[in-house]
C-alpha atoms as a PDB file:
ATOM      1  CA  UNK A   1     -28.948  20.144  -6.251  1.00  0.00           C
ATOM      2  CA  UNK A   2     -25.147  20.196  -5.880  1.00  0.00           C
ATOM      3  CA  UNK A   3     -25.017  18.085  -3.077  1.00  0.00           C
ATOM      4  CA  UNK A   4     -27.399  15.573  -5.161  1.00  0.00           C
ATOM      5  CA  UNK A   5     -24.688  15.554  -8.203  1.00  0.00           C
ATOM      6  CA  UNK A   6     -22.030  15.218  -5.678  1.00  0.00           C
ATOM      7  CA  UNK A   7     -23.432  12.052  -3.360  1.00  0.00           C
ATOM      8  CA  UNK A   8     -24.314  10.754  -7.323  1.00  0.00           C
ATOM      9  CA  UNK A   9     -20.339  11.093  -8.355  1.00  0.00           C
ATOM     10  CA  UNK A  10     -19.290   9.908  -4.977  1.00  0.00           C
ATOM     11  CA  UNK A  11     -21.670   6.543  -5.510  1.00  0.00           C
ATOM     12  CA  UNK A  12     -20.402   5.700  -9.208  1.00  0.00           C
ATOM     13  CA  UNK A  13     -16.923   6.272  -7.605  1.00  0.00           C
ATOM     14  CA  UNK A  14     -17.301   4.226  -4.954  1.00  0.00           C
ATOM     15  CA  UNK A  15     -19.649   1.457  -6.852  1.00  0.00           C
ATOM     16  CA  UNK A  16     -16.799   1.161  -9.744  1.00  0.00           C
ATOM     17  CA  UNK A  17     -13.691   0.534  -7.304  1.00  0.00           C
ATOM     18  CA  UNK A  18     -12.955  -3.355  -7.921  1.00  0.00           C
ATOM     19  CA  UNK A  19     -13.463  -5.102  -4.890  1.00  0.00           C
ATOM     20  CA  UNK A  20     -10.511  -6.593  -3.404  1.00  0.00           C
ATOM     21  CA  UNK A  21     -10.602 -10.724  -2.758  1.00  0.00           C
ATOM     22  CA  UNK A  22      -8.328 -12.898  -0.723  1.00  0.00           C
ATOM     23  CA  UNK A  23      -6.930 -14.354  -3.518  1.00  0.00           C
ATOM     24  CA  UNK A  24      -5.667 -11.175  -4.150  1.00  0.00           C
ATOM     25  CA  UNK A  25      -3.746 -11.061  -0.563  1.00  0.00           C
ATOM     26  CA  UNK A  26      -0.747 -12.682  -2.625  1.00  0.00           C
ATOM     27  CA  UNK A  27      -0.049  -9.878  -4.864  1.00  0.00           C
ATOM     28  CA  UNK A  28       0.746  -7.969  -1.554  1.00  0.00           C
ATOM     29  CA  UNK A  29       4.278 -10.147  -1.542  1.00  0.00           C
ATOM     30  CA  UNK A  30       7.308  -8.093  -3.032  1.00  0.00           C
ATOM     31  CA  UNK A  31       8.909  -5.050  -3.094  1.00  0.00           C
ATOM     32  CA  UNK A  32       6.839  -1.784  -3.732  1.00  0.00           C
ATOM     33  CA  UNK A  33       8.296   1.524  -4.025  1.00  0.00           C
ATOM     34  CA  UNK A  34       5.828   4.754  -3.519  1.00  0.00           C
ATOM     35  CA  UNK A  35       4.769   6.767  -6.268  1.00  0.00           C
ATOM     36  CA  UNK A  36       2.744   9.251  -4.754  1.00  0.00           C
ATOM     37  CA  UNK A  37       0.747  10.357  -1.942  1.00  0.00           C
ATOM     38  CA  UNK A  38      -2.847  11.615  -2.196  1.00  0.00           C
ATOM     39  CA  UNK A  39      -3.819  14.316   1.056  1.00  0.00           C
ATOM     40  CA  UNK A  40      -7.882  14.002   1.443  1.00  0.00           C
ATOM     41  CA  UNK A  41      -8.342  18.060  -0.112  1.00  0.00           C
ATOM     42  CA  UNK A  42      -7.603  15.939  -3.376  1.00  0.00           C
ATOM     43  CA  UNK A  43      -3.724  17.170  -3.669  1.00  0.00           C
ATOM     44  CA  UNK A  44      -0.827  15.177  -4.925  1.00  0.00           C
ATOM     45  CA  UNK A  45       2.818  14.498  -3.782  1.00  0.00           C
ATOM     46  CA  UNK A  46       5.182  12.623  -6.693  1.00  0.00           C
ATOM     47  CA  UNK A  47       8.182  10.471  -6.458  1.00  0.00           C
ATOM     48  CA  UNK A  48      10.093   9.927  -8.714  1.00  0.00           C
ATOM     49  CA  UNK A  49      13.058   8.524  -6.933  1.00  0.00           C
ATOM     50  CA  UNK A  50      13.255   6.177  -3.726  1.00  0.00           C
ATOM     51  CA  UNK A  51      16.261   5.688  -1.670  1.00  0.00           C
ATOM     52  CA  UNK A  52      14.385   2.799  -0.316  1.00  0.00           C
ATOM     53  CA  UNK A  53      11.466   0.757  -0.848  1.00  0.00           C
ATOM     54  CA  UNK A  54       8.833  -1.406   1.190  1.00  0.00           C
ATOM     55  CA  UNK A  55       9.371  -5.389   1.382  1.00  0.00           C
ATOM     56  CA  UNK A  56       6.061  -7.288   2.121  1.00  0.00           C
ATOM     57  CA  UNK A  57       6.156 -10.916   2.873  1.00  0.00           C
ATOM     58  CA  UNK A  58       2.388 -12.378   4.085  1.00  0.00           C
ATOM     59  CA  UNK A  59       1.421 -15.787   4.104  1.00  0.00           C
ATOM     60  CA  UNK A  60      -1.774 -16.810   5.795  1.00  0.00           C
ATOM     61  CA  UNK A  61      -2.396 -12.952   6.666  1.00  0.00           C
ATOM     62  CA  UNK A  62       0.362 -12.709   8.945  1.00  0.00           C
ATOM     63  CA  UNK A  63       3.595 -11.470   7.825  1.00  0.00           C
ATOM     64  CA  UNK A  64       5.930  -8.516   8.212  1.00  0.00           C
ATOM     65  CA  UNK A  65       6.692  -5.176   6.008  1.00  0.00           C
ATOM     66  CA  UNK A  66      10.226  -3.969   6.295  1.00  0.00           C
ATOM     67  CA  UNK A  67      12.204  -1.143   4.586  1.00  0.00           C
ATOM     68  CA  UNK A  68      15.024  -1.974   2.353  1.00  0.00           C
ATOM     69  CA  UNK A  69      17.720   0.209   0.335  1.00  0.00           C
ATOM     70  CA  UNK A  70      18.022  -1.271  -2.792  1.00  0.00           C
ATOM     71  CA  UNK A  71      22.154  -1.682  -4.315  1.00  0.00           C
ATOM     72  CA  UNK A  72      23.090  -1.226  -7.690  1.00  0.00           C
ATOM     73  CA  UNK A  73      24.410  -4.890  -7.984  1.00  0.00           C
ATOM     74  CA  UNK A  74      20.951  -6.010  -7.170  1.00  0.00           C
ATOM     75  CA  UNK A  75      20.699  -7.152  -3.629  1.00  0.00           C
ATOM     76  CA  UNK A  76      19.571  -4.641  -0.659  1.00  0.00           C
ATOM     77  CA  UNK A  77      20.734  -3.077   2.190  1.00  0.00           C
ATOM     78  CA  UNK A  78      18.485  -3.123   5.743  1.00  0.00           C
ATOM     79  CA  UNK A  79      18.476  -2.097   9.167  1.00  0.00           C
ATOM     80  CA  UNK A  80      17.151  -5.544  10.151  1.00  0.00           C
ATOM     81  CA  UNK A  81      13.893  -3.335  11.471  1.00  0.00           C
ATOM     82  CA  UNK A  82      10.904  -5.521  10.678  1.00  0.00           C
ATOM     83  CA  UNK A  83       7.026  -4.311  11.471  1.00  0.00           C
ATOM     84  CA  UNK A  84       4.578  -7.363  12.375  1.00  0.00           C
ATOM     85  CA  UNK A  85       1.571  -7.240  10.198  1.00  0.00           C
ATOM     86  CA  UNK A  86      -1.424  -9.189  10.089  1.00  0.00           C
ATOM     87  CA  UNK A  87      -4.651  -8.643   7.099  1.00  0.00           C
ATOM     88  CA  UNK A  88      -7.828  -8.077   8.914  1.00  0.00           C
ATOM     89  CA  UNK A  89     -11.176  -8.519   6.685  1.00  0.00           C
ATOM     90  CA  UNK A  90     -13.488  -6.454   8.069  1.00  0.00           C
ATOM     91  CA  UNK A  91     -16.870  -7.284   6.008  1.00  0.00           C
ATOM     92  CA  UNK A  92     -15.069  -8.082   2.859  1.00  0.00           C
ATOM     93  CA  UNK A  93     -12.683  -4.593   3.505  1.00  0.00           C
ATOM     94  CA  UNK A  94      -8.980  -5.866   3.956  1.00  0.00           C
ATOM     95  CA  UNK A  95      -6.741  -3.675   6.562  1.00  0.00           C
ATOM     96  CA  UNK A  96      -3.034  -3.742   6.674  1.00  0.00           C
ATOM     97  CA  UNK A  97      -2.091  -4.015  10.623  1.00  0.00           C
ATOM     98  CA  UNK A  98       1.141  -3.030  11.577  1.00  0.00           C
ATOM     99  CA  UNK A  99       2.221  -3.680  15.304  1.00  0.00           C
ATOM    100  CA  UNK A 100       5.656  -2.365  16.276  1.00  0.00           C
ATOM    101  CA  UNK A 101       7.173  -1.906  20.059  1.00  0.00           C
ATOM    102  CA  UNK A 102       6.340   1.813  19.768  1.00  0.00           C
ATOM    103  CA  UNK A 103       2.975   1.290  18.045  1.00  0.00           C
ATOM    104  CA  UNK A 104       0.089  -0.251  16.216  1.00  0.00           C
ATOM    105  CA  UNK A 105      -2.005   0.816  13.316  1.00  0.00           C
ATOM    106  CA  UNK A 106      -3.911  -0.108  10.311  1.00  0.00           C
ATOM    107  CA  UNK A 107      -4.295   1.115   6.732  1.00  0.00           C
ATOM    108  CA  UNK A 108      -7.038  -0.196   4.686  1.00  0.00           C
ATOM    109  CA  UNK A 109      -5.830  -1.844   1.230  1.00  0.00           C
ATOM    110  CA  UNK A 110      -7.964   0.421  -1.349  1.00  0.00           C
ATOM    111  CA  UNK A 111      -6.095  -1.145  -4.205  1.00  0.00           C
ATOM    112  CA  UNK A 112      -4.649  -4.336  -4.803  1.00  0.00           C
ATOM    113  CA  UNK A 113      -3.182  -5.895  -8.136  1.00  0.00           C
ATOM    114  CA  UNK A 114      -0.135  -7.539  -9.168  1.00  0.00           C
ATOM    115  CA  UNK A 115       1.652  -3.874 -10.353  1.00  0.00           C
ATOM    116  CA  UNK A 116      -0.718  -1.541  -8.225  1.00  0.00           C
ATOM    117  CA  UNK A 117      -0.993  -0.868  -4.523  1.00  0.00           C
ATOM    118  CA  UNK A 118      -2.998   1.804  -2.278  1.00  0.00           C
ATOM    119  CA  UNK A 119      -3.575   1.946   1.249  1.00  0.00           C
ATOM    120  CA  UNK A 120      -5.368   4.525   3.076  1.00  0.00           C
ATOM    121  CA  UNK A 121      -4.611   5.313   7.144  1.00  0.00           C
ATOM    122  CA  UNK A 122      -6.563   7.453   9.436  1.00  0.00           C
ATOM    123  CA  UNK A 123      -5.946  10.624   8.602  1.00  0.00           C
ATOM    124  CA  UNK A 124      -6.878   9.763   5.168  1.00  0.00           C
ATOM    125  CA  UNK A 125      -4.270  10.176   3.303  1.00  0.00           C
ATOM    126  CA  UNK A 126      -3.919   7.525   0.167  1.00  0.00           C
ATOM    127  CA  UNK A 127      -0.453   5.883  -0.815  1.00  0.00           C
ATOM    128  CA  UNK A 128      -0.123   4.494  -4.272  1.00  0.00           C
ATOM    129  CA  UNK A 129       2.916   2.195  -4.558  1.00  0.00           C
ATOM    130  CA  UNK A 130       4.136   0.298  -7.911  1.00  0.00           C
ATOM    131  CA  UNK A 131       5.738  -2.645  -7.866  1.00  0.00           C
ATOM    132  CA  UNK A 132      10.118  -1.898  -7.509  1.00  0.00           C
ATOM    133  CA  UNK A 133      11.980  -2.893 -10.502  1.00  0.00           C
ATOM    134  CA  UNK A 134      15.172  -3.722 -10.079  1.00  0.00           C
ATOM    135  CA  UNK A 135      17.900  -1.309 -10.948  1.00  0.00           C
ATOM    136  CA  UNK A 136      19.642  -2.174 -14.511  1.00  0.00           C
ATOM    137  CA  UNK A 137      23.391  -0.535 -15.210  1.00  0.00           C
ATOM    138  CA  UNK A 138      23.701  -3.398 -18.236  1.00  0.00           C
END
């Protein structure tokens, strides 16, 4: 019976996530700064501050992701390190590939909306972002 109430929950979860489009892919562009991390036992990390944040730029699902510091005069420092990405759709499922001289992997885009990100990678492990807003000393 449990695992019958369980496979139900898991279904309504699963049936009531909003499907991501392609139209959506845009909303991917900008800065996005992590919020928390989500381990698959269903336990949560928080940030609250960032010392840096994650710079998409896609167009025509290629693009690149690259980590920036942002300054308190508005602009934002970087290493110049840029990761080559690509959006896969995989049966109307979009992936985040990431190809780097030392590596290449995917995360599958879970969640995608103008203030809202979440990826997921292998090892299951879920990353909710929020679109960076600019720091403000006026």
């Amino acid at each position: 019976m449990k695992r019958i109430i369980v496979l139900v929950i898991a279904f309504l979860f699963v049936s009531c996530q909003k499907e991501i489009k392609k139209e959506d892919l845009i909303n991917l562009n900008g800065y996005w700064e992590i919020k928390q991390v989500t381990k698959p036992n269903g336990e949560k990390k928080e940030y609250k501050v960032n010392e840096t944040v994650d710079y998409f730029e896609v167009k025509n699902t290629i693009g690149f992701r690259q980590k920036v510091m942002p300054q308190f005069d508005g602009k934002f420092k970087t290493n110049e390190i840029k990761e080559s990405i690509k959006i896969i759709d995989s049966n109307k499922t979009f992936f985040i590939e990431y190809t780097t001289d030392y590596g290449k992997w995917k995360e599958e885009i879970l969640t995608l909306k103008d203030s809202t990100l979440v990826l997921k990678n292998k090892e299951n492990l879920e990353y909710t972002y929020k679109k960076f807003k600019p720091f403000s000393l006026k």
